[in-house]
Protein backbone atom coordinates (compact mmCIF):
# COMPACT_ATOMS: atom_id res chain seq x y z
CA UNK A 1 -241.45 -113.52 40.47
CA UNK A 2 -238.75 -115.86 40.07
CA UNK A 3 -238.09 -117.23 42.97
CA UNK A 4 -235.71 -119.59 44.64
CA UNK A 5 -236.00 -122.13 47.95
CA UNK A 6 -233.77 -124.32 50.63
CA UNK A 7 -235.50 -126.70 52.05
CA UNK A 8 -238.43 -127.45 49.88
CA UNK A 9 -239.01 -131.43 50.55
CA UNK A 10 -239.29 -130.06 54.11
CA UNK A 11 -243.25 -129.76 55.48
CA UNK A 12 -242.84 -126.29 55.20
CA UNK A 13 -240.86 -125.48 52.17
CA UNK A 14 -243.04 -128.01 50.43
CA UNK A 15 -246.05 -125.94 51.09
CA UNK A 16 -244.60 -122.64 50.30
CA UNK A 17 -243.31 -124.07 46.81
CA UNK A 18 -247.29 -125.17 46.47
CA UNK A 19 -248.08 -121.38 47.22
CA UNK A 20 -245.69 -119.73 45.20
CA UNK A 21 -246.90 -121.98 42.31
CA UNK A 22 -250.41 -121.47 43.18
CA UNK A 23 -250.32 -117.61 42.83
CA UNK A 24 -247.75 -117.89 39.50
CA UNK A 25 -244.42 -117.90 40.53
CA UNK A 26 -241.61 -119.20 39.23
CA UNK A 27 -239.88 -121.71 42.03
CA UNK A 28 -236.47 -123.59 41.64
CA UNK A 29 -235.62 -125.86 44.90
CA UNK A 30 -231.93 -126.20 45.72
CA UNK A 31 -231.33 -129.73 46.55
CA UNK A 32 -228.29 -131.50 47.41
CA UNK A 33 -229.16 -134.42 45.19
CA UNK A 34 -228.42 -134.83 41.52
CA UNK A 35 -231.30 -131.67 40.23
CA UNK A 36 -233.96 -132.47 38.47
CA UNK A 37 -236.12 -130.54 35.77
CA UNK A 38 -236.57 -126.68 37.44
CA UNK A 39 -234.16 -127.66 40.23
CA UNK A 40 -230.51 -126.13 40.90
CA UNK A 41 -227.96 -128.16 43.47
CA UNK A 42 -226.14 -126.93 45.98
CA UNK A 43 -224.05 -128.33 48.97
CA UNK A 44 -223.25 -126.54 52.17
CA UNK A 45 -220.75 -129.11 53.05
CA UNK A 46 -218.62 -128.93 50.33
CA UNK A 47 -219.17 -124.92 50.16
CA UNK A 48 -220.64 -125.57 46.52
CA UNK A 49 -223.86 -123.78 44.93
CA UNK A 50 -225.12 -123.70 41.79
CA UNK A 51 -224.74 -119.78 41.13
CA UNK A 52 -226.50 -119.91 37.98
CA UNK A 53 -229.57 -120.68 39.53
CA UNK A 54 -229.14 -117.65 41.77
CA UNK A 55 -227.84 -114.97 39.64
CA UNK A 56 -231.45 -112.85 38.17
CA UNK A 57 -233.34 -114.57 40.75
CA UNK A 58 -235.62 -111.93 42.78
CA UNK A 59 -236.19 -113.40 46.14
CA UNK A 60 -234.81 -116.46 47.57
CA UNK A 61 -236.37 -118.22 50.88
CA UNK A 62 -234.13 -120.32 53.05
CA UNK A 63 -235.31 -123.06 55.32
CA UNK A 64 -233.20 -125.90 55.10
CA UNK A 65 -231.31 -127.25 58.16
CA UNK A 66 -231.56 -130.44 60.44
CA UNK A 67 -234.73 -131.06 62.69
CA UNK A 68 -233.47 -129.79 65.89
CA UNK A 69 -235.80 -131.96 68.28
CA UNK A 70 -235.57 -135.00 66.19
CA UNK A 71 -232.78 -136.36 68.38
CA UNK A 72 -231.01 -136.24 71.72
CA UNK A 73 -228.52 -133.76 71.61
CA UNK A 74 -225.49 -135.57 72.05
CA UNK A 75 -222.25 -133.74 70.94
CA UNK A 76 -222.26 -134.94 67.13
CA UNK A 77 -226.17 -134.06 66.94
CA UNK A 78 -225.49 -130.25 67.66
CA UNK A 79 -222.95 -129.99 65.66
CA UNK A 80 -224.96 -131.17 62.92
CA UNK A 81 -227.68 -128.83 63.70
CA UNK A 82 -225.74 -125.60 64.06
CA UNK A 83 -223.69 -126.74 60.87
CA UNK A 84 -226.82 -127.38 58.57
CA UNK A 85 -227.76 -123.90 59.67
CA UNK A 86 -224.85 -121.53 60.13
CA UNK A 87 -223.05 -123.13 57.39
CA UNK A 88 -225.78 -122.87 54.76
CA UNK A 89 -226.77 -119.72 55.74
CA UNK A 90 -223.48 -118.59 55.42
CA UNK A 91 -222.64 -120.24 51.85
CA UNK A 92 -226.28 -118.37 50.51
CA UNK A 93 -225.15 -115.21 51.87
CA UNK A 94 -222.28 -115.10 50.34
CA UNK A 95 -223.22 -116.27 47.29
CA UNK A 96 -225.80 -114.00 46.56
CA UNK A 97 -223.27 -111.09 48.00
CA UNK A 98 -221.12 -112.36 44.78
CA UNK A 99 -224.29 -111.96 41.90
CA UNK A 100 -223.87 -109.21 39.35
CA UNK A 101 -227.59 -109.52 40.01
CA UNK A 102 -228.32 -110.25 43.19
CA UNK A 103 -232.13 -110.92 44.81
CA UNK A 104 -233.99 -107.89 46.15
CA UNK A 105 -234.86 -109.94 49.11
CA UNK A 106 -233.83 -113.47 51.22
CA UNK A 107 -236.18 -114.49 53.64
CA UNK A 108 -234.28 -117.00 55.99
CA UNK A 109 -235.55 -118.69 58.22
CA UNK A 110 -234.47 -118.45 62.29
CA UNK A 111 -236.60 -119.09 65.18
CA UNK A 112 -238.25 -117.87 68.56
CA UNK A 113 -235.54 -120.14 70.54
CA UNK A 114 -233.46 -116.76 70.18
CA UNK A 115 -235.03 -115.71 73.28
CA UNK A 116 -234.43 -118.24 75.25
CA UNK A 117 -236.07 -118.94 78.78
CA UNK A 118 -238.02 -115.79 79.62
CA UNK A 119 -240.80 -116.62 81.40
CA UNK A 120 -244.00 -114.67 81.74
CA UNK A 121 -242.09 -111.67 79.76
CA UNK A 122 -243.73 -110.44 76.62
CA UNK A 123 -241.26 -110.56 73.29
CA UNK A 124 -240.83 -108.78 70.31
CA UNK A 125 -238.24 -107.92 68.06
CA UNK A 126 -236.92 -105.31 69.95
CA UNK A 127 -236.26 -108.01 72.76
CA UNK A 128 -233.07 -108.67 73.41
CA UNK A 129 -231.37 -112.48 72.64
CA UNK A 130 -231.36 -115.27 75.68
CA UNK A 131 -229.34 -117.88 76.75
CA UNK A 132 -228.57 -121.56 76.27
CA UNK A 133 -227.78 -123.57 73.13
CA UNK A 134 -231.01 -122.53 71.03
CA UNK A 135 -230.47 -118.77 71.62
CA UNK A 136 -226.76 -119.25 70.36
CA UNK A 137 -227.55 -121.48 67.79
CA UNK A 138 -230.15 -118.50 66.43
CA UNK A 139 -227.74 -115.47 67.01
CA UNK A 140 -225.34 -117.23 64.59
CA UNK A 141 -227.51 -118.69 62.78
CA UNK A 142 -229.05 -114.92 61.87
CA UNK A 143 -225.55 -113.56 61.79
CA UNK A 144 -224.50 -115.78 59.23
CA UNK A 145 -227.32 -113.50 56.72
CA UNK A 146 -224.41 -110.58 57.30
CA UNK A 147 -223.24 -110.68 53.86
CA UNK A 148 -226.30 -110.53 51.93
CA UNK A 149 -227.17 -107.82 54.15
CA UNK A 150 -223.80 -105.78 53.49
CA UNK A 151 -224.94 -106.00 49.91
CA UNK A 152 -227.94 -103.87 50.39
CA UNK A 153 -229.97 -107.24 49.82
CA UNK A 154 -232.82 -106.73 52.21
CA UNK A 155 -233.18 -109.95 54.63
CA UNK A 156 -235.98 -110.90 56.59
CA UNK A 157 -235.04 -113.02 59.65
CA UNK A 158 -238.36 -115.26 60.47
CA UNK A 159 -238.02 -116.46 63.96
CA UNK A 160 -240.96 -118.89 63.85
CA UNK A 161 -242.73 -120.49 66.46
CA UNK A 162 -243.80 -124.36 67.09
CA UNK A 163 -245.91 -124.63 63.75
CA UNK A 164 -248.77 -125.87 63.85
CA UNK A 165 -249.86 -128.77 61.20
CA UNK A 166 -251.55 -132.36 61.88
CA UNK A 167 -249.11 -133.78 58.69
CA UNK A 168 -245.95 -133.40 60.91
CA UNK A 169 -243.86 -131.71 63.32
CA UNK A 170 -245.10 -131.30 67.39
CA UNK A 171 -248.67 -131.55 66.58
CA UNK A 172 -248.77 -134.48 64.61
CA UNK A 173 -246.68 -136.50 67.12
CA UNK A 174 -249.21 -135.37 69.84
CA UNK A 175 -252.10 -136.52 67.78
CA UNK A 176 -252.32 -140.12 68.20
CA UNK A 177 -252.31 -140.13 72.45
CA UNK A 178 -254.48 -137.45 72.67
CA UNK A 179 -256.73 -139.29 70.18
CA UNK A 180 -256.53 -141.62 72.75
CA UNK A 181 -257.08 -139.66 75.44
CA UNK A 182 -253.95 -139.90 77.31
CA UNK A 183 -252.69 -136.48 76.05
CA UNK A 184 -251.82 -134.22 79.00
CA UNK A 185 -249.44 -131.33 80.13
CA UNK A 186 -245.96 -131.07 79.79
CA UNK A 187 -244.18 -130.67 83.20
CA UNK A 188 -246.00 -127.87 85.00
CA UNK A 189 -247.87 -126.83 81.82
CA UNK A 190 -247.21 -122.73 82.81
CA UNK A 191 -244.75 -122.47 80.06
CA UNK A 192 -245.25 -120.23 76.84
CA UNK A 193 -245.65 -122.09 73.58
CA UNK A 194 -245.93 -119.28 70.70
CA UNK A 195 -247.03 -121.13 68.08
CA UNK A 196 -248.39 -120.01 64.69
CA UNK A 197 -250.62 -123.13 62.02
CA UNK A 198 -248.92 -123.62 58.81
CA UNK A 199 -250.98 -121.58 56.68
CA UNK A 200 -249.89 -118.70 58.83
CA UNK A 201 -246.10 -120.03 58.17
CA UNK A 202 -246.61 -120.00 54.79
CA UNK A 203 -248.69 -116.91 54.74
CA UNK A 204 -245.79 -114.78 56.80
CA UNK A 205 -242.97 -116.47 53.94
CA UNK A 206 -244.71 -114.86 51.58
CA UNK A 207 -245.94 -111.58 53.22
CA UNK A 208 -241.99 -110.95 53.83
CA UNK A 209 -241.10 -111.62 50.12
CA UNK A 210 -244.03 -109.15 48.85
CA UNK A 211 -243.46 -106.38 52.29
CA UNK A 212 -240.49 -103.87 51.25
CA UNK A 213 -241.21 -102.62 54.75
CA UNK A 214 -240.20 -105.69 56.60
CA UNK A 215 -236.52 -106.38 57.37
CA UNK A 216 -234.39 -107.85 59.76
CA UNK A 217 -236.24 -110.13 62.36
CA UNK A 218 -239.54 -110.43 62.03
CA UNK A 219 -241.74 -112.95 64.48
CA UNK A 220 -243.83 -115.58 63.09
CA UNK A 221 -246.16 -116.32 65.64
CA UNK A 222 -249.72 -116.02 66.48
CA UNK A 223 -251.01 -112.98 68.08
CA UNK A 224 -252.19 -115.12 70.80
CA UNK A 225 -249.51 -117.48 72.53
CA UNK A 226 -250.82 -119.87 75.20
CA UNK A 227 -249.57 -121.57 78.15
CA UNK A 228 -248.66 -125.69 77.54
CA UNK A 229 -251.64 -126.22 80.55
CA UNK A 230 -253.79 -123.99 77.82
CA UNK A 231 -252.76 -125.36 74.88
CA UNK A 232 -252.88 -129.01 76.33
CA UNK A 233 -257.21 -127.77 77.29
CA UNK A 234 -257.06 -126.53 73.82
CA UNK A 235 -256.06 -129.84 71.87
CA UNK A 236 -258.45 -131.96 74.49
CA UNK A 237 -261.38 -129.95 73.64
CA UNK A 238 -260.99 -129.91 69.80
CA UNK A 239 -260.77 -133.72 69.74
CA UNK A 240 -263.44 -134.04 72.43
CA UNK A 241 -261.28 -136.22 74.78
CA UNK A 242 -259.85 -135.55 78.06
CA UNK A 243 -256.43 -134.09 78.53
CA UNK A 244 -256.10 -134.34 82.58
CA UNK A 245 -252.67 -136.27 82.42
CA UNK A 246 -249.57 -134.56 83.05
CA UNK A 247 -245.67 -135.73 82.06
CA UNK A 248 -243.61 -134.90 84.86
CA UNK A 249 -240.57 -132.74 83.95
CA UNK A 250 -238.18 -135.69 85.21
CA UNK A 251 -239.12 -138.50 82.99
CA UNK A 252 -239.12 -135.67 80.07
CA UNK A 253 -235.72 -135.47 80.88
CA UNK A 254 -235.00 -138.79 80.89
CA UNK A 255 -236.58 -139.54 77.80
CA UNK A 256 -235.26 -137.13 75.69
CA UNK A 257 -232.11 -136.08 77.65
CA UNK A 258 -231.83 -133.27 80.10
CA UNK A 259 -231.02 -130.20 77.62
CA UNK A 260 -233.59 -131.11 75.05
CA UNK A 261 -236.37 -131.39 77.36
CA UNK A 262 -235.31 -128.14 79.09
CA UNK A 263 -234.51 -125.86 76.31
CA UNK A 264 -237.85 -127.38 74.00
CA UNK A 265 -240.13 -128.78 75.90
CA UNK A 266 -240.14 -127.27 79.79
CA UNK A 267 -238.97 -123.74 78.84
CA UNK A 268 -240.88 -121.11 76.90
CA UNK A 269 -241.09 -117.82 75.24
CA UNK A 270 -244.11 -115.50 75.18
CA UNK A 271 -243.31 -113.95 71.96
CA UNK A 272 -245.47 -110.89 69.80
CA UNK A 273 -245.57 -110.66 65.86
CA UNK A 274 -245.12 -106.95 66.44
CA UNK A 275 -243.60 -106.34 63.15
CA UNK A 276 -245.52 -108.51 61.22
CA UNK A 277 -249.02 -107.17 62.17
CA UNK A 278 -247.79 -103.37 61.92
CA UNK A 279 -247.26 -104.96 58.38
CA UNK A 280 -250.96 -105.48 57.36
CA UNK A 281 -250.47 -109.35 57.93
CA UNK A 282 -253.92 -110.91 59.01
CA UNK A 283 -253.54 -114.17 60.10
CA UNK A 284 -255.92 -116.68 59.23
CA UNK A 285 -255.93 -118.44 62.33
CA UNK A 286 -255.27 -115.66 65.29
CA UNK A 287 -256.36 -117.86 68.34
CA UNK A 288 -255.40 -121.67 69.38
CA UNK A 289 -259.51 -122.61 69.26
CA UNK A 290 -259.20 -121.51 65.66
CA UNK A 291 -256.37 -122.85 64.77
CA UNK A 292 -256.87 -126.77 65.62
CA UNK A 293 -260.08 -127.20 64.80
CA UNK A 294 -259.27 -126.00 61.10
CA UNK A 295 -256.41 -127.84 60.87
CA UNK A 296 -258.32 -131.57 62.34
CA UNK A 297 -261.31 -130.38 60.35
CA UNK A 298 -258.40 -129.96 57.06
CA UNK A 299 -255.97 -132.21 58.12
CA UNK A 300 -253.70 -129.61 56.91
């Protein structure tokens, strides 16, 4: 399978090019740097892509866009975030609309934050979108697929989940205080965090390139979300440290400004692979026990 990939210097995208390669497929990474050897450039700025690179291609997987907690969210910072998403998205879509041959299938990335707030209420697919600036950002972020979509391309939304890995992202940064053992809940600790480890990540990218069954949104998550007060037990116990501390949900807001900490850190969303277990999909790491002590024990 020739396939091509947005996003593949990210911790993610790096580790499904590894994949791909690993089982014998052909990868080319769109980069927005001058290409090297097996690479194609594209820029979602200046509305220029390398259509070469995409024309005979049979799947493409898109994760690029800016780390959305990486910053406060000051007015430039969302722009940037929704831009680096909605605008690729777009550019891809419509770019692989335009092939005389077109991919069978574009796996593009999205995320649970399209369900907003929700409490103790159990997602799936067939749940309906929430509010704030993460749901929005998702809706049009998903919406922006529309074109590949109108030309019978089959897209798989992912709406992943915090992902799990100990080389970056939430965990990583977590790491070194509970290491230390001054790791501890966030807030009240009774929010959801659906989560899912990177293998899994990976694992679902590539279950969704090989499933003709699976289209439109598709949850990457464990089967088994946990509270933030359960995960927080979880993380103390695999490291064999205590995790009695708590972060009060004021000083998370002063820290990382009022929206962030509300929309990422203090809200949650109970959210069900429905769709990708009716697949087949068998996750390699189903429950949060699981899950961290392979990836300490890995460092994966």
């Amino acid at each position: 399978m020739r396939v091509v990939i947005s996003g593949a210097s990210g911790l993610i995208g790096a580790t499904v090019v590894t994949a791909l390669r690993a089982r014998g497929d052909d990868v080319t990474p769109l980069v927005r740097r001058p290409p090297g050897a097996g690479e194609a450039r594209w820029d979602p700025a200046a509305g220029s892509i390398d259509s070469g690179a995409l024309d005979g291609a049979d799947a493409v997987v898109h994760l690029a866009g800016a780390g959305i907690g990486d910053k406060r969210w000051s007015a430039t910072r969302r722009q940037e975030i929704v831009s680096s998403r909605v605008q690729s998205t777009s550019l891809l879509a419509r770019s692989l609309a335009e092939l005389d041959r077109p991919p069978s299938v574009l796996v593009s990335a999205s995320a649970v934050g399209f369900y907003g707030d929700r409490g103790d209420e159990e997602l799936t697919e067939a749940s309906g979108p929430g509010r704030g600036f993460l749901a929005e950002l998702c809706r049009a972020w998903e919406d922006a697929t529309g074109r590949a979509t109108q030309a019978d391309i089959r897209v798989v939304r992912l709406r992943s989940g915090v992902v799990l890995s100990a080389q970056g992202g939430a965990l990583a940064r977590q790491l070194p205080l509970f290491r230390l053992g001054v790791g501890g809940r966030l807030g009240s600790g009774r929010q959801w965090l659906s989560w899912i480890s990177l293998a899994d990540e990976v694992g679902a990218v590539l279950h969704a390139l090989d499933e003709p069954s699976l289209e439109g949104p598709v949850n990457a998550t464990a089967p088994t979300p946990v509270t933030n007060r359960d995960f927080t037990a979880a993380l103390g116990r695999a490291l064999h440290r205590p995790a009695v501390l708590a972060v009060p949900g004021f000083a998370l807001r002063v820290a990382l400004g009022s929206d962030l900490a509300s929309e990422m850190v203090l809200a949650g969303q109970r959210v069900l692979p429905a769709k990708l277990s009716a697949s087949g999909y068998e996750f390699s790491h189903a429950d949060i026990d699981t899950a961290l002590a392979a990836l300490l024990a890995s460092g994966a």
